[in-house]
Protein backbone atom coordinates (compact mmCIF):
# COMPACT_ATOMS: atom_id res chain seq x y z
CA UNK A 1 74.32 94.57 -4.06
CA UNK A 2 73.92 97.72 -2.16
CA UNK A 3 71.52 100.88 -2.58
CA UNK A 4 73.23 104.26 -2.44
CA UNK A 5 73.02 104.79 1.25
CA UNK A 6 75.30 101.65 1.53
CA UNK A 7 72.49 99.50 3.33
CA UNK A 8 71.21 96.21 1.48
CA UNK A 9 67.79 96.28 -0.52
CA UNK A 10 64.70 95.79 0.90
CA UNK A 11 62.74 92.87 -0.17
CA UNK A 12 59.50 93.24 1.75
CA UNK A 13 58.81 96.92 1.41
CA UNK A 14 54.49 95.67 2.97
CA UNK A 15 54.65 97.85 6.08
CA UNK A 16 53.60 96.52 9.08
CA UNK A 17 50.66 98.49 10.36
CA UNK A 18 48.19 97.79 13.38
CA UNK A 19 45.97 95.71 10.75
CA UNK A 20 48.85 93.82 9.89
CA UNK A 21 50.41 91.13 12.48
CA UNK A 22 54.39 89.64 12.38
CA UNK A 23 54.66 87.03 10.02
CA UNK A 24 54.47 84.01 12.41
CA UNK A 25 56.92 81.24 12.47
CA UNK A 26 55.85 77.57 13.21
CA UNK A 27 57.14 76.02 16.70
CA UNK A 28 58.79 73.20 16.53
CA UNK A 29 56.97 69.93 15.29
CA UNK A 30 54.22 72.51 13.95
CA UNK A 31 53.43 72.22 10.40
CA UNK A 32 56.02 69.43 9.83
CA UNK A 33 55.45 65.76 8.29
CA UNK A 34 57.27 62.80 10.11
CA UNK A 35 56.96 59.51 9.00
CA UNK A 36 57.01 56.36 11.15
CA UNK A 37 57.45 52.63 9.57
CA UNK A 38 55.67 49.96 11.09
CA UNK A 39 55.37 46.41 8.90
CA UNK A 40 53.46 43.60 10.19
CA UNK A 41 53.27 42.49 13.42
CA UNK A 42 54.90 38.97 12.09
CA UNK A 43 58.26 40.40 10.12
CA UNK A 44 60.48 43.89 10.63
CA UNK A 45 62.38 42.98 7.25
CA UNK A 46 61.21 44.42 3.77
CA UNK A 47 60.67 41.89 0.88
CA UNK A 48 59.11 39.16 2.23
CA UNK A 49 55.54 39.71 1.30
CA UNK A 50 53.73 41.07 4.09
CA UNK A 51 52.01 44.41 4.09
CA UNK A 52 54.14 47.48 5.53
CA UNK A 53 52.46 50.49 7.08
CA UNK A 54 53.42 54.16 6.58
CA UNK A 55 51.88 56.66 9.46
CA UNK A 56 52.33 60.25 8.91
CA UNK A 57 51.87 62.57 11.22
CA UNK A 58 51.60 66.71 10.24
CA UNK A 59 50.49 68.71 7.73
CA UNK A 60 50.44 68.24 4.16
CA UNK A 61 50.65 71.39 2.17
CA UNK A 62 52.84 72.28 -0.88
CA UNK A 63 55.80 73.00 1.73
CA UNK A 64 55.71 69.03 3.05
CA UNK A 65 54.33 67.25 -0.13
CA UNK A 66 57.90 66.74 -1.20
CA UNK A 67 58.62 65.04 2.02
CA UNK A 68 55.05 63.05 1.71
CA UNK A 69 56.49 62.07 -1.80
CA UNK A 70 59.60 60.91 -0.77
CA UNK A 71 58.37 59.00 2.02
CA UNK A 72 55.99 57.03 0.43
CA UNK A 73 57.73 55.96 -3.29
CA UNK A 74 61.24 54.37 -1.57
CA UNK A 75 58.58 51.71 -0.01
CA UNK A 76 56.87 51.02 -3.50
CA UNK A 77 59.57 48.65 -4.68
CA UNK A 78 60.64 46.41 -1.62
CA UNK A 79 58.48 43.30 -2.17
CA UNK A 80 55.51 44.54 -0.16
CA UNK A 81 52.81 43.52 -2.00
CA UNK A 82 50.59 46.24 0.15
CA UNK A 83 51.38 49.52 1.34
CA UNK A 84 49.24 50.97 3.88
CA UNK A 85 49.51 54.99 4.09
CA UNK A 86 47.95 55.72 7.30
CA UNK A 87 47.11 59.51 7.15
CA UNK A 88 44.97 59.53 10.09
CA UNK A 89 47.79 61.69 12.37
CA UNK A 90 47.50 64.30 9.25
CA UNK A 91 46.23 67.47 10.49
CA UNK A 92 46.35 69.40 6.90
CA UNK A 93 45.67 67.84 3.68
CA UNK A 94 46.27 70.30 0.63
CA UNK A 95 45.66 70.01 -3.07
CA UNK A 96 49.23 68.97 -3.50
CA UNK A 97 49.00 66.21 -1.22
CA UNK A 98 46.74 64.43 -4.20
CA UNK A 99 49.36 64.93 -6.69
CA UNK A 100 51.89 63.14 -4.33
CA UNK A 101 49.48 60.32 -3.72
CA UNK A 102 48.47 60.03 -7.57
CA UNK A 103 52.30 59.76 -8.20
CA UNK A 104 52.75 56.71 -5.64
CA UNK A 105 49.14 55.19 -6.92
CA UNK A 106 50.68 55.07 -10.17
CA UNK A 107 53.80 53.70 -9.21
CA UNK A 108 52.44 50.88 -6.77
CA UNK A 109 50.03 49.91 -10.16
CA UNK A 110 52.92 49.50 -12.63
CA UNK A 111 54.89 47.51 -9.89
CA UNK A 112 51.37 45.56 -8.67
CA UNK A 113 51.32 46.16 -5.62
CA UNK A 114 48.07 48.00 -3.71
CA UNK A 115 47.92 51.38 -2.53
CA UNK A 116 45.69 51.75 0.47
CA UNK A 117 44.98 55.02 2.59
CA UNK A 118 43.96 55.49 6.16
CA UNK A 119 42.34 57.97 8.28
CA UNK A 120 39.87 57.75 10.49
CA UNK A 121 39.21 61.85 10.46
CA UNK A 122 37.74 63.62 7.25
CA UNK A 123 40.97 65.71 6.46
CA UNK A 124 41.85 63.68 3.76
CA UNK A 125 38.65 62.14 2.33
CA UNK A 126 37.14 65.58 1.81
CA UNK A 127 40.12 66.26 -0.37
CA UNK A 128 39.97 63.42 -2.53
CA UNK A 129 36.53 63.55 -3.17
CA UNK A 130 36.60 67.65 -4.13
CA UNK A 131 39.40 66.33 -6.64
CA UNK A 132 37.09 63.58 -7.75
CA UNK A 133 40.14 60.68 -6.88
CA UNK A 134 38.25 58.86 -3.99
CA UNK A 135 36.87 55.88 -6.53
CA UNK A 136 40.92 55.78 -7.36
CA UNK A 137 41.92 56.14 -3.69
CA UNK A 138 39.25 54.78 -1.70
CA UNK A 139 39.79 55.72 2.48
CA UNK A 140 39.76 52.81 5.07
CA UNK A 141 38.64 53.97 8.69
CA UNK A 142 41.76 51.77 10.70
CA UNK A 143 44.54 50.09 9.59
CA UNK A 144 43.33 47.05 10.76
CA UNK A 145 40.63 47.34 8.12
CA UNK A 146 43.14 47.94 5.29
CA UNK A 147 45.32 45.17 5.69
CA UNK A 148 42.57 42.98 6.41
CA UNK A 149 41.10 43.63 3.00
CA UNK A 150 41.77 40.83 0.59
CA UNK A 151 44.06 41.67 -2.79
CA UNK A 152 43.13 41.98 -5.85
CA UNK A 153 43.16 39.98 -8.35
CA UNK A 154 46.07 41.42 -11.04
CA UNK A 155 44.98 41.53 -14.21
């Protein structure tokens, strides 16, 4: 659609004024989530009962929380009876990363299998404690220290 001097609509009429800087665009690998999958040292196949580690690496905001969802809940049903998030590369943690990880917590309970988070920075414990979720997701400070924990027992 076209206004009457033939030129398409504006859709950010805001001028730009000394007070007000260029909207900035992120550089490349800023602001993004990646995902690398590491399972135990002993096995690099999925099902066969060892614990599997996911480290992120990025910001979590409501932008990447799909892409914290999605990398988290295809891991929840391949015979991993742990699943270590490690979050300690995450440089952002927003209020929607807690709804992704309350998704996956509830997931990994109704298939019994143990949800345990990493970091080793306060990024993401602050979070969870603000929301009142850290007795639900408790925090390990290494990986090492969350697969070394001992399951369990399902009820």
């Amino acid at each position: 659609m076209t206004n009457v001097s033939g030129r398409a609509p504006v859709t950010n009429c805001r001028p730009r004024g000394p007070g007000r800087p260029r909207p900035r665009t992120p550089g490349p690998g800023e602001g993004q989530l990646s995902l690398t999958i590491e399972h135990d040292a002993d096995t690099a196949r999925s099902g066969d009962g060892h614990p599997i580690v996911l480290h992120f690496h990025g910001e979590v905001d409501m932008v990447s929380e799909p892409a914290l969802r999605q990398g988290i809940l295809p891991h929840l049903g391949g015979g991993h009876p742990v699943v270590v998030l490690d979050l300690s590369g995450v440089t952002f943690f927003g209020a929607r990363g807690i709804s992704a990880l309350m998704t996956a917590q509830d997931t990994a309970e109704h298939q019994h299998i143990e949800l345990r988070l990493v970091s080793n920075r306060n990024t993401v414990p602050r979070v969870l404690r603000a929301a009142d979720v850290g007795d639900v997701l408790p925090v390990y400070d290494s990986v090492a220290a969350a697969i070394a924990e001992p399951r369990r027992p399902t009820s």
